[in-house]
PDB file of N, CA and C in Angstrom:
ATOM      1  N   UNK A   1      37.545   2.566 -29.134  1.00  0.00           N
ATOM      2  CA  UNK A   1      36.315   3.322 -29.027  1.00  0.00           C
ATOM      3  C   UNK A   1      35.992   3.535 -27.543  1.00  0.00           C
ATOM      4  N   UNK A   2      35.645   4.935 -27.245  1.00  0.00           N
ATOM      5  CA  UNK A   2      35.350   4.963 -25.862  1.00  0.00           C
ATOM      6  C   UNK A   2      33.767   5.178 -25.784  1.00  0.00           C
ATOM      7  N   UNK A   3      33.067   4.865 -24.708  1.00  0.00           N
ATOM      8  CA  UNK A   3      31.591   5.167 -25.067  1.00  0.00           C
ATOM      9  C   UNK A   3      31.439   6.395 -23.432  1.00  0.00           C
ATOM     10  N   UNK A   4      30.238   7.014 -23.509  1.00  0.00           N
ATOM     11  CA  UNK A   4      30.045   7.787 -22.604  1.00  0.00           C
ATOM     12  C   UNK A   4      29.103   7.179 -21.638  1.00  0.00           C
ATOM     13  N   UNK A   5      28.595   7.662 -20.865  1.00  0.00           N
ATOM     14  CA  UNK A   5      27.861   7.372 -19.740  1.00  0.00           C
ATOM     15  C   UNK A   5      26.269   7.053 -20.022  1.00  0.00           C
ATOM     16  N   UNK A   6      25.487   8.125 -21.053  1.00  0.00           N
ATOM     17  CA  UNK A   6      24.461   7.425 -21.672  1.00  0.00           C
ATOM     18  C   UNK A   6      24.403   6.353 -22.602  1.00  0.00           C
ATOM     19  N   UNK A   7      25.336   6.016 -23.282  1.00  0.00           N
ATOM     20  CA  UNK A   7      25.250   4.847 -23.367  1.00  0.00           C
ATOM     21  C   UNK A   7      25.264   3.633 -23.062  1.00  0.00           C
ATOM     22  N   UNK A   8      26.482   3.337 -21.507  1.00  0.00           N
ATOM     23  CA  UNK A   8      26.199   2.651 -20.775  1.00  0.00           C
ATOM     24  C   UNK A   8      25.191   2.089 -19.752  1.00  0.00           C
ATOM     25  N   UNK A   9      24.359   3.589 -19.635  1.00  0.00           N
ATOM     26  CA  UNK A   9      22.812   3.638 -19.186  1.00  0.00           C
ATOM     27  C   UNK A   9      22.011   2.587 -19.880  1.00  0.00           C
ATOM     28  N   UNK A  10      22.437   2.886 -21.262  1.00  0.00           N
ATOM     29  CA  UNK A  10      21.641   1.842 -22.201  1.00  0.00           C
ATOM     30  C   UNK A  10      21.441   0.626 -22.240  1.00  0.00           C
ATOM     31  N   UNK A  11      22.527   0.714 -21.674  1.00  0.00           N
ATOM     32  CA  UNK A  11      22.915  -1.200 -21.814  1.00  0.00           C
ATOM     33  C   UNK A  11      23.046  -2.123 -20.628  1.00  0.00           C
ATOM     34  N   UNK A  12      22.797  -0.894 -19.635  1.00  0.00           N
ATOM     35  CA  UNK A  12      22.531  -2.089 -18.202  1.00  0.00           C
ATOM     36  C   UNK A  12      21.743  -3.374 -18.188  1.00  0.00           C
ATOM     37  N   UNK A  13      20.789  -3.115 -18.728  1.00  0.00           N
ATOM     38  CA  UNK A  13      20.091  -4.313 -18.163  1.00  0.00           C
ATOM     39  C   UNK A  13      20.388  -5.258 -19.340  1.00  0.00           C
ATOM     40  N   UNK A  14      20.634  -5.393 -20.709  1.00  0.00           N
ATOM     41  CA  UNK A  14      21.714  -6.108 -21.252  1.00  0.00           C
ATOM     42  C   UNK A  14      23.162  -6.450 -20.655  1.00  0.00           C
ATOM     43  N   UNK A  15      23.664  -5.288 -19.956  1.00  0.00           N
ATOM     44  CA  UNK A  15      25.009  -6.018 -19.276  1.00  0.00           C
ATOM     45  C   UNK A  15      24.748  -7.073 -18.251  1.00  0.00           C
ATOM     46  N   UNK A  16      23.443  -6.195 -17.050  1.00  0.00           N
ATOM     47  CA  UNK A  16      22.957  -7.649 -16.072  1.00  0.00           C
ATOM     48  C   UNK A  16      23.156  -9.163 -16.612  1.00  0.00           C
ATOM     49  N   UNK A  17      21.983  -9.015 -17.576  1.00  0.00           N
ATOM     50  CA  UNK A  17      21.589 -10.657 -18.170  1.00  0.00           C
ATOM     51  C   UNK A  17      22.310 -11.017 -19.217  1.00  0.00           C
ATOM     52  N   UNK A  18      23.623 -10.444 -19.202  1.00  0.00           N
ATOM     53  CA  UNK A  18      24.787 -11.075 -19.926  1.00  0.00           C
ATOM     54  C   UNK A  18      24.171 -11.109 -21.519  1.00  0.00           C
ATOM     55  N   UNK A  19      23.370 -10.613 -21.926  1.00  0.00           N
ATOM     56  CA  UNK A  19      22.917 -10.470 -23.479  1.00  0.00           C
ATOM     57  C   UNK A  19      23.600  -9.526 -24.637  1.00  0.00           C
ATOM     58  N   UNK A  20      24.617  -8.864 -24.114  1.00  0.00           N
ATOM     59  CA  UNK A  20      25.076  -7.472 -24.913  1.00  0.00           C
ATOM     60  C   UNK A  20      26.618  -8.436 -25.729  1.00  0.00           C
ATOM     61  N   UNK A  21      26.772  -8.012 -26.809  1.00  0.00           N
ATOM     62  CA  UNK A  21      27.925  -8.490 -27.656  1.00  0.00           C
ATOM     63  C   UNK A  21      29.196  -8.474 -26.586  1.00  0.00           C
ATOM     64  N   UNK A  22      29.850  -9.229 -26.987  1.00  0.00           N
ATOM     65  CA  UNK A  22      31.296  -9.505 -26.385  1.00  0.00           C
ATOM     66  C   UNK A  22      32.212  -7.970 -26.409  1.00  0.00           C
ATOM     67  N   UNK A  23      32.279  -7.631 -27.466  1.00  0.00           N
ATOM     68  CA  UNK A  23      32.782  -6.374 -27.661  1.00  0.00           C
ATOM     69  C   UNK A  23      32.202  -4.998 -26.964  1.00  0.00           C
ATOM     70  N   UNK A  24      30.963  -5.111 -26.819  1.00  0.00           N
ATOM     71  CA  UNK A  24      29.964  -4.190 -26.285  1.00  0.00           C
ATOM     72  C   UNK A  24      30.168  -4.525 -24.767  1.00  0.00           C
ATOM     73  N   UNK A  25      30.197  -5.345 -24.381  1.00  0.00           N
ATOM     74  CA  UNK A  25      30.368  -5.585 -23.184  1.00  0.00           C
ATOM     75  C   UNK A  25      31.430  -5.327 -22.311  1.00  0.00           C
ATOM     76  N   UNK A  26      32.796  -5.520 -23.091  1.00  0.00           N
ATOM     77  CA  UNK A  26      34.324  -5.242 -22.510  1.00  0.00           C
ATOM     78  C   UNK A  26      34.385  -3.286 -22.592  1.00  0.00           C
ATOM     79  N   UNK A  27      33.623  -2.574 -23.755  1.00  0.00           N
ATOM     80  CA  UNK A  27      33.399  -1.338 -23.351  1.00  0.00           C
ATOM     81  C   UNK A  27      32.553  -1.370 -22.392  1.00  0.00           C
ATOM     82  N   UNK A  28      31.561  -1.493 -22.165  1.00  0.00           N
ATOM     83  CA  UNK A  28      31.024  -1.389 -20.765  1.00  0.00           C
ATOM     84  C   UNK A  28      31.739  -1.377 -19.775  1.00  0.00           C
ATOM     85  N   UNK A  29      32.610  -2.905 -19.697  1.00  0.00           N
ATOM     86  CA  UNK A  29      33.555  -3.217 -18.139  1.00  0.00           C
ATOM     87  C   UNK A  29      34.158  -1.930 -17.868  1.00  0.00           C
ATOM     88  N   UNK A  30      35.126  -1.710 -19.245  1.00  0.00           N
ATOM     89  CA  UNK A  30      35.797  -0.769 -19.209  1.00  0.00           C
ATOM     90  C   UNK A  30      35.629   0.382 -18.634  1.00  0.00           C
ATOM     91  N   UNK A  31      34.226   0.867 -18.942  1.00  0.00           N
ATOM     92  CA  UNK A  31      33.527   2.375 -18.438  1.00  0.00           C
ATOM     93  C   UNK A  31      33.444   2.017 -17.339  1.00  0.00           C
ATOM     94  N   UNK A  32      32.987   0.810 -16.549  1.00  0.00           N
ATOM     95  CA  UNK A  32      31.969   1.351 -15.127  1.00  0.00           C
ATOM     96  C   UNK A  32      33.564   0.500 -14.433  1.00  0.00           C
ATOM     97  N   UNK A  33      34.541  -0.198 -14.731  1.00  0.00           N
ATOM     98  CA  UNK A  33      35.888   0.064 -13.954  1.00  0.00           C
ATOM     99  C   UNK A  33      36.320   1.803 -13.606  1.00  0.00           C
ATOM    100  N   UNK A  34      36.194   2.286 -14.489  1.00  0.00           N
ATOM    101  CA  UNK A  34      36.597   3.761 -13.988  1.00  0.00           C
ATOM    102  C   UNK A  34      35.588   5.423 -14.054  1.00  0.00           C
ATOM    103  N   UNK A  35      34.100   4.665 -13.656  1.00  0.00           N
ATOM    104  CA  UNK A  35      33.063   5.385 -13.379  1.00  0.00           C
ATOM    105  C   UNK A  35      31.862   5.261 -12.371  1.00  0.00           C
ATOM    106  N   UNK A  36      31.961   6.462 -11.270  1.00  0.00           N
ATOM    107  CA  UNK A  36      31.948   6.079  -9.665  1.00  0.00           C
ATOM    108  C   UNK A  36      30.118   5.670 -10.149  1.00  0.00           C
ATOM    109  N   UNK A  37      29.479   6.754 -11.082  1.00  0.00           N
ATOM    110  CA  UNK A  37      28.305   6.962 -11.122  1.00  0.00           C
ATOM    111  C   UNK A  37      27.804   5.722 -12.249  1.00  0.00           C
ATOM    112  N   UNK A  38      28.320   5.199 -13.198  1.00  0.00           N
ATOM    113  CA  UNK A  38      27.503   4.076 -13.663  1.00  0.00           C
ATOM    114  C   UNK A  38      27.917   3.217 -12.706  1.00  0.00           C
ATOM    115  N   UNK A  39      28.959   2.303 -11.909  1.00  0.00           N
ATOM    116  CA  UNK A  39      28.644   1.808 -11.219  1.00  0.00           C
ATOM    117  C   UNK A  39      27.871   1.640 -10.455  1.00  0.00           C
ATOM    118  N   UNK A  40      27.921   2.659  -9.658  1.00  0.00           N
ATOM    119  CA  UNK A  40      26.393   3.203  -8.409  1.00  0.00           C
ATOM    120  C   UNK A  40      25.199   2.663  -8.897  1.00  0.00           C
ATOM    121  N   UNK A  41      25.193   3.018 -10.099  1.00  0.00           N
ATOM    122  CA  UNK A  41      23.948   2.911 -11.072  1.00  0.00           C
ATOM    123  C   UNK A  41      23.372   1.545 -11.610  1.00  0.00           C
ATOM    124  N   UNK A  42      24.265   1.000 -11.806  1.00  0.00           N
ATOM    125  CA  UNK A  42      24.347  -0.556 -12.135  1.00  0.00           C
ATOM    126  C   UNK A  42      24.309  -1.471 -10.868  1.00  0.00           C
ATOM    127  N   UNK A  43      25.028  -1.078  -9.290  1.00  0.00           N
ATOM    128  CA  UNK A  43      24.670  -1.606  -8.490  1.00  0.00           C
ATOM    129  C   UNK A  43      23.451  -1.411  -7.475  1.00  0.00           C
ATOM    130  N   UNK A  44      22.775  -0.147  -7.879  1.00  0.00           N
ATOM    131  CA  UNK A  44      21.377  -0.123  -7.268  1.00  0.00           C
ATOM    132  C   UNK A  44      20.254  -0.892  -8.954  1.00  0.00           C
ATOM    133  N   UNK A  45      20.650  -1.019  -9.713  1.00  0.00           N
ATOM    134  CA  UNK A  45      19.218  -1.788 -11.061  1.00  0.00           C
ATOM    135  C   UNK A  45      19.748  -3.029 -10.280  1.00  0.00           C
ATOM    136  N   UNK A  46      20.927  -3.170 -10.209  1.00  0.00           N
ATOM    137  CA  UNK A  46      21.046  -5.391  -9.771  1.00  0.00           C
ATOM    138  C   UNK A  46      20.265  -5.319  -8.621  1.00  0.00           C
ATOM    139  N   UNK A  47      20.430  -4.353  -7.495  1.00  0.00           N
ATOM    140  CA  UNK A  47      20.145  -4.174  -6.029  1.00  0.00           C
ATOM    141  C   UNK A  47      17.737  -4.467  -6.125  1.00  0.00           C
ATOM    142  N   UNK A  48      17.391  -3.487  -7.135  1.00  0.00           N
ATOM    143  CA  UNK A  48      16.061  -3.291  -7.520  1.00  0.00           C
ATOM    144  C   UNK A  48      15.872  -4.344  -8.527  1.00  0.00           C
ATOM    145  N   UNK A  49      16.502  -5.777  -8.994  1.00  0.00           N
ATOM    146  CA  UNK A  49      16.285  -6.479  -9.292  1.00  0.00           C
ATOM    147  C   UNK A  49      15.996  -7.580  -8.301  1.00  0.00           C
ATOM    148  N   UNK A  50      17.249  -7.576  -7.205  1.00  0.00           N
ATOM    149  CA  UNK A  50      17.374  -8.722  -6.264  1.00  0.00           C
ATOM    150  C   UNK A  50      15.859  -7.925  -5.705  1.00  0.00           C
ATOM    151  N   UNK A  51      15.554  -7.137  -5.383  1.00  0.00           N
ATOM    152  CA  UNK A  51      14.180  -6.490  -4.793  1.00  0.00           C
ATOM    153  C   UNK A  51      13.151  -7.452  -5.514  1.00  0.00           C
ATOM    154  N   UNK A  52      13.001  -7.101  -6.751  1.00  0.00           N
ATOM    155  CA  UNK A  52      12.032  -7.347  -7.380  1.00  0.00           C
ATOM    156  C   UNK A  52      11.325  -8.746  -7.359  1.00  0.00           C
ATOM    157  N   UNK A  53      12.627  -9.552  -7.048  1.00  0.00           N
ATOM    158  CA  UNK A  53      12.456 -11.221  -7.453  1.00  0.00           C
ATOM    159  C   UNK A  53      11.872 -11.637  -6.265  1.00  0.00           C
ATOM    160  N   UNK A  54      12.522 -11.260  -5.190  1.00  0.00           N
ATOM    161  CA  UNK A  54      12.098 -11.343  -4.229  1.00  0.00           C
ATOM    162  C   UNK A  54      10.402 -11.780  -3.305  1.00  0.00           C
ATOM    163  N   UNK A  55       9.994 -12.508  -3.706  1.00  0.00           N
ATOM    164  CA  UNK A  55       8.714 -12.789  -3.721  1.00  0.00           C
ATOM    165  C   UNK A  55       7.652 -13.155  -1.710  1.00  0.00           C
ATOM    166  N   UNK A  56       8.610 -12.497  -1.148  1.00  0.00           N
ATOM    167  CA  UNK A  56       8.107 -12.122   0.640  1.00  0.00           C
ATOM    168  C   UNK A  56       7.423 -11.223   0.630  1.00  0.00           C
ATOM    169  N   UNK A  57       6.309 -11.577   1.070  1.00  0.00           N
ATOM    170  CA  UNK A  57       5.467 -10.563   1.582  1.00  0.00           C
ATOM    171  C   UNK A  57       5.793  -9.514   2.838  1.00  0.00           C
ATOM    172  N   UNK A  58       5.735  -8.224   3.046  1.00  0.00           N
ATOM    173  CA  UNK A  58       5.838  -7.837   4.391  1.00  0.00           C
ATOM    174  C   UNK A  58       5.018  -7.160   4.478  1.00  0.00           C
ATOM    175  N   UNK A  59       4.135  -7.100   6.359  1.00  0.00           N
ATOM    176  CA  UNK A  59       2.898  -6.541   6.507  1.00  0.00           C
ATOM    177  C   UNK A  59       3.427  -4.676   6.592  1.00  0.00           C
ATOM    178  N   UNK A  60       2.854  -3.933   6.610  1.00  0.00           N
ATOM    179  CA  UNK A  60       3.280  -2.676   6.811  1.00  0.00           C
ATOM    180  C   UNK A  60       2.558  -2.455   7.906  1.00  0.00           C
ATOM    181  N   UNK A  61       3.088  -1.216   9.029  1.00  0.00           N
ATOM    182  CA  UNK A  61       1.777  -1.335  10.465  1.00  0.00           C
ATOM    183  C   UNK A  61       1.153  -0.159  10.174  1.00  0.00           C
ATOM    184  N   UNK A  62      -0.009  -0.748  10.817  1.00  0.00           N
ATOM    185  CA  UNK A  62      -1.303  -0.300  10.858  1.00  0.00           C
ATOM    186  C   UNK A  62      -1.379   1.165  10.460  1.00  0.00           C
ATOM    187  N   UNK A  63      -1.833   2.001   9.823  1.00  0.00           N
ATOM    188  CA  UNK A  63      -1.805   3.258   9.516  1.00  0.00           C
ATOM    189  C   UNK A  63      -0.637   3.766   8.600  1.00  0.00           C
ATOM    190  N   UNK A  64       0.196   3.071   8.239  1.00  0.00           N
ATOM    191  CA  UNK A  64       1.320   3.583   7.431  1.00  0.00           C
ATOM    192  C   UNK A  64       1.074   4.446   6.373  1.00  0.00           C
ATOM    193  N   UNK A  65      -0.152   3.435   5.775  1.00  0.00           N
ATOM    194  CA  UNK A  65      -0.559   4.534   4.281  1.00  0.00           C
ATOM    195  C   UNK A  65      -1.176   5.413   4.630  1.00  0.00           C
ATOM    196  N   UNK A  66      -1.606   5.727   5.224  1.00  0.00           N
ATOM    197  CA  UNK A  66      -2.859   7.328   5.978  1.00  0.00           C
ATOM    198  C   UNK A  66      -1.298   8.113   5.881  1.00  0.00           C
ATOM    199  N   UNK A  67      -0.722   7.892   7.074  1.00  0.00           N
ATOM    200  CA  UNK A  67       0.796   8.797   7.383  1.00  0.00           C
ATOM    201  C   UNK A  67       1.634   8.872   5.830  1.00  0.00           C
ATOM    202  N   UNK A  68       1.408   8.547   5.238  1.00  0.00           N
ATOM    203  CA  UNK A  68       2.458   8.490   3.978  1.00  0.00           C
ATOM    204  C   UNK A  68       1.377   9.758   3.066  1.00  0.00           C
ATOM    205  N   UNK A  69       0.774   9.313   3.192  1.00  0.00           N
ATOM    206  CA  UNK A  69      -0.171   9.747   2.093  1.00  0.00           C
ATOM    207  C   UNK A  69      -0.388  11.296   3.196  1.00  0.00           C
ATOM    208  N   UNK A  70      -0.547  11.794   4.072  1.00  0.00           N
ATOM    209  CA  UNK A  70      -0.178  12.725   4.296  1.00  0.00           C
ATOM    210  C   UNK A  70       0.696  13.562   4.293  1.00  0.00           C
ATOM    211  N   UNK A  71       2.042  12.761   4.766  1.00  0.00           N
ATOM    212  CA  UNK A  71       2.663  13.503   4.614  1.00  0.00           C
ATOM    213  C   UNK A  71       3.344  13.857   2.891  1.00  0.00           C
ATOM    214  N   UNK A  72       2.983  13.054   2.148  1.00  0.00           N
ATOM    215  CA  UNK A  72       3.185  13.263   0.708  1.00  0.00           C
ATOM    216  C   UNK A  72       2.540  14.376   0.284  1.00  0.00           C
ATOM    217  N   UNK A  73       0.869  14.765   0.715  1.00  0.00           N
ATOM    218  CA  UNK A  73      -0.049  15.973   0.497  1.00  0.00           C
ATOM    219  C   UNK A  73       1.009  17.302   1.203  1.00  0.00           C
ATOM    220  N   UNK A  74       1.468  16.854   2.443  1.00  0.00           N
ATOM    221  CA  UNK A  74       2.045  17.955   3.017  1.00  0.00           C
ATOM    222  C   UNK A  74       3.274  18.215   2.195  1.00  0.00           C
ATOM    223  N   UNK A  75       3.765  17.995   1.622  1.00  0.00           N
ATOM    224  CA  UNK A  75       5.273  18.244   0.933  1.00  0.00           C
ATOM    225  C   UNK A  75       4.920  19.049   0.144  1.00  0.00           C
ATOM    226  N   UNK A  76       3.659  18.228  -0.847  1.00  0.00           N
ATOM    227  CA  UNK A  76       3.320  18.481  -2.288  1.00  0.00           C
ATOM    228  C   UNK A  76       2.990  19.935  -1.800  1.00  0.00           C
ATOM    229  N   UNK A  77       2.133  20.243  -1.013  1.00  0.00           N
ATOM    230  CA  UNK A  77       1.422  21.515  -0.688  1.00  0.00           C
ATOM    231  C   UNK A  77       2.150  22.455  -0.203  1.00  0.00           C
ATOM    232  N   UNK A  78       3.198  22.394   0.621  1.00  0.00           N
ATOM    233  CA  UNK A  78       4.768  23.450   0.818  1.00  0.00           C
ATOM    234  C   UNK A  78       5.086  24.343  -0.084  1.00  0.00           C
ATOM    235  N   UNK A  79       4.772  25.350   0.096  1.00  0.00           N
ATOM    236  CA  UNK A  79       5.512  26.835  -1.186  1.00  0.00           C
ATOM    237  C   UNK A  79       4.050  27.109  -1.659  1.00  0.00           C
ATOM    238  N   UNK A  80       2.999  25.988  -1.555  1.00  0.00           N
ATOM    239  CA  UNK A  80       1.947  26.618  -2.800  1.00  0.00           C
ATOM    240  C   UNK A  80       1.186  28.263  -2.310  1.00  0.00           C
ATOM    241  N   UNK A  81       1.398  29.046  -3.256  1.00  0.00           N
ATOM    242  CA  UNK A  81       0.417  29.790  -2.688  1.00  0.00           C
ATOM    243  C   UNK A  81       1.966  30.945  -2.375  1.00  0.00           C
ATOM    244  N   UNK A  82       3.212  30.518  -1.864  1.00  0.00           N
ATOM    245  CA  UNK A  82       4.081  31.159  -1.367  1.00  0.00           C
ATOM    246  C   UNK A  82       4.456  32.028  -2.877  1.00  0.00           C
ATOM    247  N   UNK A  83       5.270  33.544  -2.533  1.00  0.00           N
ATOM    248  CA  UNK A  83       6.096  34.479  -4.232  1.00  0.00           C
ATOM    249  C   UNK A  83       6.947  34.351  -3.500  1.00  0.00           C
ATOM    250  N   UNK A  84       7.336  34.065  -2.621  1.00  0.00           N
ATOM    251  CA  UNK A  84       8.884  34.421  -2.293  1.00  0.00           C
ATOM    252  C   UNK A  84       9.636  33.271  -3.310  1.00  0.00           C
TER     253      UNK A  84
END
């Protein structure tokens, strides 16, 4: 049985925490041994896991969110108003 790429989507975070059937799992290996993009995919969810656990605080400097939050309005607001 071969499985496709949404299904392996499916089952990442069962493949992470080692919870997915034995059989289910060796299709998995199988797929992301010879697939550039579930790999990628599977090594940025482990990558946004090791993130997650991660329990350090870091300060952000002074004004960051003003500048973010502008320039987010400025993006959002680009084309509006534009027909071309």
């Amino acid at each position: 049985m071969v499985i496709e790429c949404k299904h392996v989507w499916d089952y990442i975070s069962d493949y992470l925490d080692g919870s997915l059937p034995p059989e289910t799992r060796a299709l998995v290996q199988k797929h992301l041994d010879h697939c550039e993009i579930c790999s990628a995919i599977l090594d940025s969810t482990r990558n946004i896991l090791v993130l997650t656990a991660d329990d350090r605080v870091f300060e952000l400097p002074v004004g960051f969110s003003d500048r973010l939050h502008q320039r987010l309005n400025a993006e959002m607001n680009k084309g509006v108003g534009d027909s071309s």
